[in-house]
Protein backbone atom coordinates (compact mmCIF):
# COMPACT_ATOMS: atom_id res chain seq x y z
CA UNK A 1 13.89 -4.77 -25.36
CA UNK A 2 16.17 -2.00 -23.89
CA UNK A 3 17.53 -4.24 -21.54
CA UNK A 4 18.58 -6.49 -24.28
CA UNK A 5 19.81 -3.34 -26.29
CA UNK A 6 21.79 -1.45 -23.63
CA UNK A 7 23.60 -5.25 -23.10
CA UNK A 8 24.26 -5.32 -26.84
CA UNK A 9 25.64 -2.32 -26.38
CA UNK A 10 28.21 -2.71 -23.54
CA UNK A 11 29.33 -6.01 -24.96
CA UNK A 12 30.21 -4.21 -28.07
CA UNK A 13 31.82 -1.89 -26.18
CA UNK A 14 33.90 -4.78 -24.86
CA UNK A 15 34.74 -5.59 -28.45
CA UNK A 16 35.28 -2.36 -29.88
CA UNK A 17 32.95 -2.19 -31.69
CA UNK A 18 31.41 0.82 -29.86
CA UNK A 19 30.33 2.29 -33.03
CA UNK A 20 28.79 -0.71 -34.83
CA UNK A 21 25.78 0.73 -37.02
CA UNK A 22 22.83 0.87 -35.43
CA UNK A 23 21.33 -2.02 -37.89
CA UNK A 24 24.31 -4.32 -36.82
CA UNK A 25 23.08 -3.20 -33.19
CA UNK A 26 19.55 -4.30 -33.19
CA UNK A 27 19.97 -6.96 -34.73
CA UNK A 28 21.94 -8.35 -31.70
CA UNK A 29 19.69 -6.96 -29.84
CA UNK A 30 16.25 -9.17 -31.16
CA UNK A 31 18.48 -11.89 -31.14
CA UNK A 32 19.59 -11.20 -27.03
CA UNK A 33 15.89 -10.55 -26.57
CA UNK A 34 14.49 -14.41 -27.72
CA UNK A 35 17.67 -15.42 -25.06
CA UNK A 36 15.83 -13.68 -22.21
CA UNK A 37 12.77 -14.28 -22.43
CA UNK A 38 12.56 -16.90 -20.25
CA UNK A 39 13.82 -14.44 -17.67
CA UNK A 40 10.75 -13.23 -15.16
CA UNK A 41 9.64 -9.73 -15.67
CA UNK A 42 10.11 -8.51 -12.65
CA UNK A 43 13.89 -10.24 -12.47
CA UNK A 44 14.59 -8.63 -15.62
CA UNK A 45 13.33 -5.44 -14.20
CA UNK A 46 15.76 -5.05 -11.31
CA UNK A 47 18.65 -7.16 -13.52
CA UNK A 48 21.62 -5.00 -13.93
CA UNK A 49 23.42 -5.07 -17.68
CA UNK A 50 26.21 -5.67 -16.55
CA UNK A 51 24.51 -8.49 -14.36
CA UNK A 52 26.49 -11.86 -15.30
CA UNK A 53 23.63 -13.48 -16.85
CA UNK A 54 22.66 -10.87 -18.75
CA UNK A 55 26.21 -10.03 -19.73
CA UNK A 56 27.43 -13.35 -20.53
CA UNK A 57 24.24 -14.05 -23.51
CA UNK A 58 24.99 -10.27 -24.55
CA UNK A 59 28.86 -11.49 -24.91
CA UNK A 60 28.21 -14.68 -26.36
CA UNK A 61 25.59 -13.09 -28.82
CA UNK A 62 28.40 -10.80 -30.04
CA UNK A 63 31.81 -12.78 -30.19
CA UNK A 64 29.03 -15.27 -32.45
CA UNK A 65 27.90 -12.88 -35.01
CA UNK A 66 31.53 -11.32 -35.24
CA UNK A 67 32.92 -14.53 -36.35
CA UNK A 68 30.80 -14.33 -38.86
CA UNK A 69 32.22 -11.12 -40.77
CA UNK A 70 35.65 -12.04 -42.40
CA UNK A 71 39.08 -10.55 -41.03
CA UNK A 72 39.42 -7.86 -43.66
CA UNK A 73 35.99 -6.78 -42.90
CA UNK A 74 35.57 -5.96 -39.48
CA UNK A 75 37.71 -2.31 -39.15
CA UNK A 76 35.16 -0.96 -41.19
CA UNK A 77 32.37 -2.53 -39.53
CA UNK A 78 34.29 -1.02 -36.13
CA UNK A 79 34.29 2.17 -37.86
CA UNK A 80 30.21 1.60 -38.53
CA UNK A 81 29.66 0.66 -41.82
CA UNK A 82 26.45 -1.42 -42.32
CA UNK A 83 27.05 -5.15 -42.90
CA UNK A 84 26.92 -6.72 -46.51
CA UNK A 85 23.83 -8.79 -47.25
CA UNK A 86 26.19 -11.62 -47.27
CA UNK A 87 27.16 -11.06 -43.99
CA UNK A 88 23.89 -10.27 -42.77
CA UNK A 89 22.54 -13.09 -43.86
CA UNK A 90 25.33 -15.59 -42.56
CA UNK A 91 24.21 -13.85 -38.92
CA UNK A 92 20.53 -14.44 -39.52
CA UNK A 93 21.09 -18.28 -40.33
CA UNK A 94 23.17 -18.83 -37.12
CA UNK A 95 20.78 -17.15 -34.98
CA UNK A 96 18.09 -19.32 -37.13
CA UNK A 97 15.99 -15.31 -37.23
CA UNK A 98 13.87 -14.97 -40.70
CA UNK A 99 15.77 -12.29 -43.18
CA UNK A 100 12.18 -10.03 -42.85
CA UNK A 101 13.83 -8.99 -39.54
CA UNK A 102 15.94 -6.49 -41.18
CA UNK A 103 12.64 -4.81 -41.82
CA UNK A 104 12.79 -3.19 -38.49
CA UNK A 105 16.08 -2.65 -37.99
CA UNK A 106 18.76 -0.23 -38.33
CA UNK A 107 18.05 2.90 -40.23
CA UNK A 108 15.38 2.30 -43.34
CA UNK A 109 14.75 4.59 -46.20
CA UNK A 110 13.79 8.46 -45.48
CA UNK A 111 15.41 8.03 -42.04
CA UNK A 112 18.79 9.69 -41.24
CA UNK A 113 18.95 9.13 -37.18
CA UNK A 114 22.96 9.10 -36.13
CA UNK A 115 22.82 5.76 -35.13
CA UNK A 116 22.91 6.05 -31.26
CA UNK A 117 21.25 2.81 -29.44
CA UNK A 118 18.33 5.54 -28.39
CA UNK A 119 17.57 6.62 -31.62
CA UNK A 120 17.42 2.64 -32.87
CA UNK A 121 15.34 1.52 -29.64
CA UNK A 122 12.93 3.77 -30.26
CA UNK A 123 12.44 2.84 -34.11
CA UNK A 124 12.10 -0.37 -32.96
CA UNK A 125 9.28 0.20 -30.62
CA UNK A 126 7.58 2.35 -32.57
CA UNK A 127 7.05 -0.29 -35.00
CA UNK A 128 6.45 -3.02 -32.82
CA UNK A 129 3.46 -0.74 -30.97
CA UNK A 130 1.67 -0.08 -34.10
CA UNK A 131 -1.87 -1.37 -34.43
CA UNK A 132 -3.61 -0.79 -37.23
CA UNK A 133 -4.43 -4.35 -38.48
CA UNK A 134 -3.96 -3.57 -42.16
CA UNK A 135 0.04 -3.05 -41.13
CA UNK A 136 0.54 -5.71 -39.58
CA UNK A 137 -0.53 -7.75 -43.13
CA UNK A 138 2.34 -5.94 -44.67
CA UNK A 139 5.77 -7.63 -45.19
CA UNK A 140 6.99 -5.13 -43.21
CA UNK A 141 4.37 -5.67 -40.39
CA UNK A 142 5.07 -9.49 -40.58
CA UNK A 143 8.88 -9.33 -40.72
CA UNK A 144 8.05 -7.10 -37.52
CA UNK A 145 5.37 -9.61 -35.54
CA UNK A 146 8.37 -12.63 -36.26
CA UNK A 147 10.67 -10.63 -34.73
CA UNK A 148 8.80 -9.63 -32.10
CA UNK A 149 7.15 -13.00 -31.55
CA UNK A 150 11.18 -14.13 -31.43
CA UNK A 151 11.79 -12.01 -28.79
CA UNK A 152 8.99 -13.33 -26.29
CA UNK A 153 10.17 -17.00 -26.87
CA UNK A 154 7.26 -17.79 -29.47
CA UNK A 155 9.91 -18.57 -32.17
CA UNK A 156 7.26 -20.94 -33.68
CA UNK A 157 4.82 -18.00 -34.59
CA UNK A 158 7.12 -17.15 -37.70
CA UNK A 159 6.16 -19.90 -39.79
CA UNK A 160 2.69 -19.25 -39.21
CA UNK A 161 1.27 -15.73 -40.90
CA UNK A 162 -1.78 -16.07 -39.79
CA UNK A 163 -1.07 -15.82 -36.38
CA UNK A 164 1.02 -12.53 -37.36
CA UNK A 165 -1.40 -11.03 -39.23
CA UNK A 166 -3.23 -10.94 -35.62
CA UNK A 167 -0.81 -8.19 -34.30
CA UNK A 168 1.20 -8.17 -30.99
CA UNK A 169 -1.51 -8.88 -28.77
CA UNK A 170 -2.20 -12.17 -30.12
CA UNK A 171 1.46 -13.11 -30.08
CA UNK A 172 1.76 -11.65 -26.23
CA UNK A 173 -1.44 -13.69 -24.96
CA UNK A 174 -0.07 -16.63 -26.52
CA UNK A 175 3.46 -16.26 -25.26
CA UNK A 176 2.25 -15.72 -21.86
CA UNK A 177 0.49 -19.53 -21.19
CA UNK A 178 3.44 -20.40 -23.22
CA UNK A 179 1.55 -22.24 -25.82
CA UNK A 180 2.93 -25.04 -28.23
CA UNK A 181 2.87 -24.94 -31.99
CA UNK A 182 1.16 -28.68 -31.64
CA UNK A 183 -1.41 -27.17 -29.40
CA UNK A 184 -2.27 -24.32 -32.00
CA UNK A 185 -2.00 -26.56 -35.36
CA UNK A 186 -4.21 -28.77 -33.32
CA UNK A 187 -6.83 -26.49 -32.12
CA UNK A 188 -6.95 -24.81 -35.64
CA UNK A 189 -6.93 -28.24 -37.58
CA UNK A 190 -8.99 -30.97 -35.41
CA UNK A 191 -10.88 -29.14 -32.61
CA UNK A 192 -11.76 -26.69 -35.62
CA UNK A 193 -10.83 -23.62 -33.44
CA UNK A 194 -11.10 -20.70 -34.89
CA UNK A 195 -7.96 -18.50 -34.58
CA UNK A 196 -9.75 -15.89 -32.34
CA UNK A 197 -10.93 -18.92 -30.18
CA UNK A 198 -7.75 -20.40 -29.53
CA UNK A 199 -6.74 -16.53 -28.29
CA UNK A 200 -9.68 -16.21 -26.16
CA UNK A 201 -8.76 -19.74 -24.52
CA UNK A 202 -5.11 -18.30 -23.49
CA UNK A 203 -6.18 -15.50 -22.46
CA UNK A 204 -8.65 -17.49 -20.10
CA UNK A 205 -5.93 -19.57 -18.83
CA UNK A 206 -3.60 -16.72 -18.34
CA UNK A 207 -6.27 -15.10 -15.84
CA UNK A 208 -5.20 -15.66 -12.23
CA UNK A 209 -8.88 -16.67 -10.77
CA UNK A 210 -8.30 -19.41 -13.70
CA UNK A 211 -4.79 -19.69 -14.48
CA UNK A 212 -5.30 -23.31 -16.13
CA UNK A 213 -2.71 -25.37 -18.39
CA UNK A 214 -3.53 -23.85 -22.10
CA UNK A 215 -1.69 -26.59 -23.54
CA UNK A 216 -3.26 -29.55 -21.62
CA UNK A 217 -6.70 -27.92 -22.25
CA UNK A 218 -6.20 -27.94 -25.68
CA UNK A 219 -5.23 -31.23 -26.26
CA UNK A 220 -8.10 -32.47 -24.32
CA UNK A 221 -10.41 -30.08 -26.50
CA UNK A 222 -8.65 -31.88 -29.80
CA UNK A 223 -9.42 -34.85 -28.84
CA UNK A 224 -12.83 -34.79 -27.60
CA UNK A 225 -13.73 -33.23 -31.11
CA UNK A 226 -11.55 -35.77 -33.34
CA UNK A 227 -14.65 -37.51 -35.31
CA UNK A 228 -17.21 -34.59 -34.70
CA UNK A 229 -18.82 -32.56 -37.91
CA UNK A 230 -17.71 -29.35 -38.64
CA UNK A 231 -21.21 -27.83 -36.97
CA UNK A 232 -20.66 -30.13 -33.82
CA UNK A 233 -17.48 -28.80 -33.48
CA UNK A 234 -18.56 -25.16 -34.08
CA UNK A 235 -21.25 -25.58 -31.30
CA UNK A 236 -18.99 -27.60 -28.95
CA UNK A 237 -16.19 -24.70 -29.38
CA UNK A 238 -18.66 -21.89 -29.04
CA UNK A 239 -19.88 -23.70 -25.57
CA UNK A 240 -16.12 -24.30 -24.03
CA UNK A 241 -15.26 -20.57 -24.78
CA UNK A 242 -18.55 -19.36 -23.64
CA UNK A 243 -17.93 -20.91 -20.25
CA UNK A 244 -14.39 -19.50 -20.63
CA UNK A 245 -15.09 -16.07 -21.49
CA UNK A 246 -18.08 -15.82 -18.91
CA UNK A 247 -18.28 -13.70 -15.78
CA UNK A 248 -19.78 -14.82 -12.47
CA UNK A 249 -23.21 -14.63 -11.57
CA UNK A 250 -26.16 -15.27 -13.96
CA UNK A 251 -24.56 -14.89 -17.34
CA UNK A 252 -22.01 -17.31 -16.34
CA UNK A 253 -24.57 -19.74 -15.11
CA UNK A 254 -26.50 -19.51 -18.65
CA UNK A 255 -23.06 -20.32 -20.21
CA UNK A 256 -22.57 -23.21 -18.31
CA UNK A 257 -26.34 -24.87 -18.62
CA UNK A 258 -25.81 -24.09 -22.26
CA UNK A 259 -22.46 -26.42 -22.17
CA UNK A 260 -23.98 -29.30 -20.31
CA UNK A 261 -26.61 -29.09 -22.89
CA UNK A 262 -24.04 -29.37 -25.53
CA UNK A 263 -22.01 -31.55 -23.90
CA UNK A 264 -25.06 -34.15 -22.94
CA UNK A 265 -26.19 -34.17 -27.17
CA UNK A 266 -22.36 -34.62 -28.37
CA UNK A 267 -22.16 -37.49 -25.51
CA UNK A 268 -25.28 -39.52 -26.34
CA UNK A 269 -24.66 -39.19 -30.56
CA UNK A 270 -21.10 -39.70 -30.30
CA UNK A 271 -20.36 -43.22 -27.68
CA UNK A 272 -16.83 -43.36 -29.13
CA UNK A 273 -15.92 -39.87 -27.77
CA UNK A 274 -17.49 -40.97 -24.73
CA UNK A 275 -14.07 -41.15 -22.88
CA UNK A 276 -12.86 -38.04 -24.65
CA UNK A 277 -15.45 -36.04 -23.63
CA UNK A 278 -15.93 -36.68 -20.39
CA UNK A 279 -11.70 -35.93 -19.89
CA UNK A 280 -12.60 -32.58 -21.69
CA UNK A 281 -15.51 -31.83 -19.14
CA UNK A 282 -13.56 -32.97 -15.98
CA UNK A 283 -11.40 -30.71 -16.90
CA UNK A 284 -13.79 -27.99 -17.64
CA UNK A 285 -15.69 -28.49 -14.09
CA UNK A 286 -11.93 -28.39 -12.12
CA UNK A 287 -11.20 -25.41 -13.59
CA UNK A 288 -14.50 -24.02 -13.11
CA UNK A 289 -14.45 -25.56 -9.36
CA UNK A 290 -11.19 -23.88 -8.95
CA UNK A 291 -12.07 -20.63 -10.46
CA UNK A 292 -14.63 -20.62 -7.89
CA UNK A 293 -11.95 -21.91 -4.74
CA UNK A 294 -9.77 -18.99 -6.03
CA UNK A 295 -12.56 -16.75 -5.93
CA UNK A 296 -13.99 -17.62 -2.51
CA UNK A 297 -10.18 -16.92 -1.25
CA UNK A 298 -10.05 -13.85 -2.61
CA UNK A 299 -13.52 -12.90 -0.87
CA UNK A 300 -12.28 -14.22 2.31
CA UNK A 301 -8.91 -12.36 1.95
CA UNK A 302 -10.79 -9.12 1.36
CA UNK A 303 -13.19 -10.12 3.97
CA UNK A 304 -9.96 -10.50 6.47
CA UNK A 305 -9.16 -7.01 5.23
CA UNK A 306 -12.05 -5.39 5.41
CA UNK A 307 -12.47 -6.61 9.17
CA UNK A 308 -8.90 -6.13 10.09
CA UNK A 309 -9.18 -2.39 8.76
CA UNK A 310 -12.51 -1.77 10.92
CA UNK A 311 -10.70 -3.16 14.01
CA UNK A 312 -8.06 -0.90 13.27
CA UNK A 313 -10.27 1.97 13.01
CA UNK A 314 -12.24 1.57 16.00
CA UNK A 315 -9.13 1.01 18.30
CA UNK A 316 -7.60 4.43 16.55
CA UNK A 317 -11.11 5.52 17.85
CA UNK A 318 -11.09 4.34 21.04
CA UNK A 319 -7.72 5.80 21.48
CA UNK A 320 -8.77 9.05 19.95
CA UNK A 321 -11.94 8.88 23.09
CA UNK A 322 -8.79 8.36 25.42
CA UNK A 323 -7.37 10.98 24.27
CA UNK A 324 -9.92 13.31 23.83
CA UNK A 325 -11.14 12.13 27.69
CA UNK A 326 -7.75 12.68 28.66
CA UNK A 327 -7.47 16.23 27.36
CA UNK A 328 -10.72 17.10 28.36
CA UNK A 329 -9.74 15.52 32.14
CA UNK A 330 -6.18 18.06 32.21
CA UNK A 331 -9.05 20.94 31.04
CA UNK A 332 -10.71 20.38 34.00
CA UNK A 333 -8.06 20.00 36.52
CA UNK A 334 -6.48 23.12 35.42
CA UNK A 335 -9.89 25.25 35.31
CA UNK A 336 -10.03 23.62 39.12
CA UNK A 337 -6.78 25.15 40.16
CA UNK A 338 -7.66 28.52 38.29
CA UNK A 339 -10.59 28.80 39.98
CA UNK A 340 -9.11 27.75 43.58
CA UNK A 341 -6.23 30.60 42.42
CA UNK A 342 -8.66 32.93 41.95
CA UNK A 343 -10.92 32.02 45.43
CA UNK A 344 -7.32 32.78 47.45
CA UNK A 345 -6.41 35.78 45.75
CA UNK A 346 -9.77 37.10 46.54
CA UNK A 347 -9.35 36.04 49.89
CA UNK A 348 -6.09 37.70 50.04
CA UNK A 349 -7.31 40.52 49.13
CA UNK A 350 -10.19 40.71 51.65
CA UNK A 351 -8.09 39.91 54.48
CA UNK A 352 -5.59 42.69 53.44
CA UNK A 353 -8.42 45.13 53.33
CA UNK A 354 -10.01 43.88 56.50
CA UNK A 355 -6.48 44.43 58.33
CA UNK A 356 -6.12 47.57 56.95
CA UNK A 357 -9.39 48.79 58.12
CA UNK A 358 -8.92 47.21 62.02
CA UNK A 359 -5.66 48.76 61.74
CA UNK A 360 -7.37 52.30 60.86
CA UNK A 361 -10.06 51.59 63.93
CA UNK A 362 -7.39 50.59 66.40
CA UNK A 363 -5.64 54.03 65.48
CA UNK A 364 -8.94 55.97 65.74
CA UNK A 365 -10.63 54.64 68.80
CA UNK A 366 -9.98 55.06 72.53
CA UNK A 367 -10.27 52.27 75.27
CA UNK A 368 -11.94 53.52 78.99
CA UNK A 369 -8.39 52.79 80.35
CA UNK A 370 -6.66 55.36 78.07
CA UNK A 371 -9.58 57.89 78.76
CA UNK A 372 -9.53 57.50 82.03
CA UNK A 373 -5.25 57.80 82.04
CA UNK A 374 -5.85 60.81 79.89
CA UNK A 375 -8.18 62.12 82.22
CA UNK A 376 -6.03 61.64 85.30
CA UNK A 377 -3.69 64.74 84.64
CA UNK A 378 -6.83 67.41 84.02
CA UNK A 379 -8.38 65.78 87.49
CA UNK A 380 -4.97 67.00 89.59
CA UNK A 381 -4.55 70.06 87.41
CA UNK A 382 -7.88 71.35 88.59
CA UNK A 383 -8.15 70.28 92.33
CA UNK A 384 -5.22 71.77 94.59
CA UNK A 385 -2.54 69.73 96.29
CA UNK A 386 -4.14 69.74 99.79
CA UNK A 387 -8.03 69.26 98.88
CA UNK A 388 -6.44 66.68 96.92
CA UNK A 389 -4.76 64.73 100.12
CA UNK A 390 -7.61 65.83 102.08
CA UNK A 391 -10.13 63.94 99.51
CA UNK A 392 -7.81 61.13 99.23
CA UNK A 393 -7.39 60.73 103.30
CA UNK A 394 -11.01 60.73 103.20
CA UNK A 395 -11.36 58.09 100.86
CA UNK A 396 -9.19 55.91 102.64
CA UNK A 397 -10.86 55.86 105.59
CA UNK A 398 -14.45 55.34 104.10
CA UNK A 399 -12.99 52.60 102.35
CA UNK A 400 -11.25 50.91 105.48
CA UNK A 401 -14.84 51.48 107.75
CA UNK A 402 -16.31 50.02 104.78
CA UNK A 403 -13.92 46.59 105.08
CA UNK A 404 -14.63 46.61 108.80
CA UNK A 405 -18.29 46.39 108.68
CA UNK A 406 -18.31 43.32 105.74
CA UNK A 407 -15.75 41.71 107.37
CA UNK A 408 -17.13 38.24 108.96
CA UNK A 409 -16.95 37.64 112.58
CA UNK A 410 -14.46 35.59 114.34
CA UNK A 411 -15.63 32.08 115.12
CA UNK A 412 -16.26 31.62 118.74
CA UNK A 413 -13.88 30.12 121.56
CA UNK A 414 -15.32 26.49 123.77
CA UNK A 415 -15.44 29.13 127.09
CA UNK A 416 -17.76 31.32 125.61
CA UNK A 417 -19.86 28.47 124.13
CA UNK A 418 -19.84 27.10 127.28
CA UNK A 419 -20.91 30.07 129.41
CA UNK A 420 -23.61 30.77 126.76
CA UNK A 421 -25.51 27.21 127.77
CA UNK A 422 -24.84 27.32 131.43
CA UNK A 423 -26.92 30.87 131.24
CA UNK A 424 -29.38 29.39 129.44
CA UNK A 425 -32.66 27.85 130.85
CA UNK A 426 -32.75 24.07 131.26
């Protein structure tokens, strides 16, 4: 509805007639509504106001109901005066909208708002979202369900209050499957539906696991119970919504055995419905049959899911164990080169002492040769010069008779070899 109202409001704008009372406004703004209700939600959602479609049935709307206030009228209607009943109702007819619509818009008695589109929108809402069931028996409540029901392209709902009296959630479920008066007078009158069954049926269809044709379930229905007594038709109904209504699993298996039951009685009193019937339980057992398709899809899909979230997981664990084998890997490697840092600074430090110390013995300790050199010069200084040439003559000469005696002898000449046999005795 806000969309509708803020689009109201800029076409007025466009008309100057800006300050249009805020009755003049919403009524405009019901009648934009039933024009866009055939407009997805979740188009209408991101639709801008100004959007052309949206603009142009605003426009339209507008430039319509202001032809219908006379010439010498409409500079006080600019200036906001409330339309006349006359004129109000001249609007009404065009827009073919029941006069209890006025019930809910534009200021009412006790209310002195200042007219601005918020203050109106919220009035309107207010009333629509009331739910006390007495209310909505009220003219007021039903001048507000007709509008409402207007708005969500039900326009048939006005001309029956019974539907009304049921309250917005009624008029919503059945708006949704987009259900036909004929369906509803049918269901209500033939089948014998009562008027809580026929909601319960599009809110079935309306499910997505079900998401069946409302209206082409209840003609089927009507016709399978044309010819039945009122307490065949009142066990009949109870079994088709049972099966509707029912969850999976064992309480939806009771509801269906309890059907076929039905179903199998009505079938063998009733041959003429024969044909009927059985159209009415086909259609039961496809929808059932593709409640269950949709179903098994929807367990495979979360099945895919499930399984493509725990392969997921497992390779973000296996990367985390890469990573964590990784880590642990550089951990190692650089407690290796600590510790191989550490073994050659120790070294270091051992061969620096170990230098140090042969350095200290080198400078400490003596070799025979530099003894003996030392000694040299306290030999001389206590021997004089000529014992001292005297000794070392002496030496000399033991050393050369010395040579002379280990020296080998010369080998011997032929002649003396010779002379040495001849001697000899033969």
């Amino acid at each position: 509805m806000r969309k509708a109202s803020e689009a109201v409001a800029l076409a007025l704008n466009d008309a100057k007639f800006g300050n249009a009372a805020a009755s003049f406004r919403d009524l405009l703004a019901v009648h934009v509504q039933s024009q866009i209700a055939t407009i997805p939600d979740h188009q209408l959602a991101n639709m801008s106001v100004s959007a052309s479609r949206l603009s142009e049935i605003a426009t339209n709307v507008v430039a319509d109901a202001l032809s219908q206030i006379p010439p010498e009228r409409r500079e006080a209607v600019q200036r906001g005066d409330s339309l006349k009943p006359g004129e109000t109702a001249m609007i009404l007819t065009l827009f073919g909208l029941p006069r209890g619509v006025m019930a809910f818009t534009g200021e009412r008695k006790g209310e002195t708002g200042d007219g601005t589109l918020p203050k109106s929108s919220a009035r309107l809402d207010l009333l629509v979202s009331k739910d006390s069931p007495e209310y909505w028996r009220t003219p007021e409540g039903q001048a507000a369900m007709t509008a409402y029901a207007c708005t969500l392209g039900l326009s048939w709902a006005r001309s029956v209050p019974e539907l009304l009296r049921m309250g917005p959630e009624a008029i919503k479920a059945l708006a949704d499957v987009h259900l036909r008066k004929e369906t509803y007078t049918g269901l209500r009158g033939i089948a014998g539906f009562e008027k809580e069954q026929v909601l319960a049926l599009a809110k079935a269809a309306h499910e997505k696991e079900k998401n069946f044709d409302a209206n082409e379930a209840g003609r089927l229905i009507t016709e399978a119970n044309k010819g039945l007594s009122a307490e065949e038709k009142r066990r009949h109904n109870e079994a088709l919504v049972g099966v509707m209504k029912a969850p999976r699993g064992p309480e939806g298996d009771a509801a269906w055995r309890h059907y076929e039951e039905v179903h199998k009685k009505l079938r063998a009193n009733h041959p003429e419905n024969g044909k009927a019937l059985d159209r009415s339980d086909d259609f039961m057992r496809d929808q059932v049959r593709q409640t269950r398709k949709y179903e098994a899809r929807a367990e495979a899909i979360q099945t895919r899911a499930e399984a493509t979230e725990l392969r997921a997981n497992a390779k973000e664990v296996e990367k985390e164990q890469k990573t964590a084998a990784a880590q642990a890997d550089i951990i190692e490697r650089n407690k290796a080169v600590s510790d191989a840092q550490t073994a050659d600074a120790s070294f270091d430090d051992m061969l620096s002492g170990s230098q140090a110390t042969l350095q200290a013995s080198t400078k400490s300790a003596e070799s025979p040769y530099q003894a003996m050199t030392k000694s040299i010069p306290a030999t001389v200084a206590s021997n004089p010069p000529a014992q001292t040439e005297k000794a070392a003559t002496s030496a000399i000469a033991g050393a050369t008779e010395k040579v002379q005696q280990n020296k080998p002898a010369p080998p011997q000449t032929a002649s003396a070899t010779q002379a040495k046999i001849a001697a000899s005795p033969t």
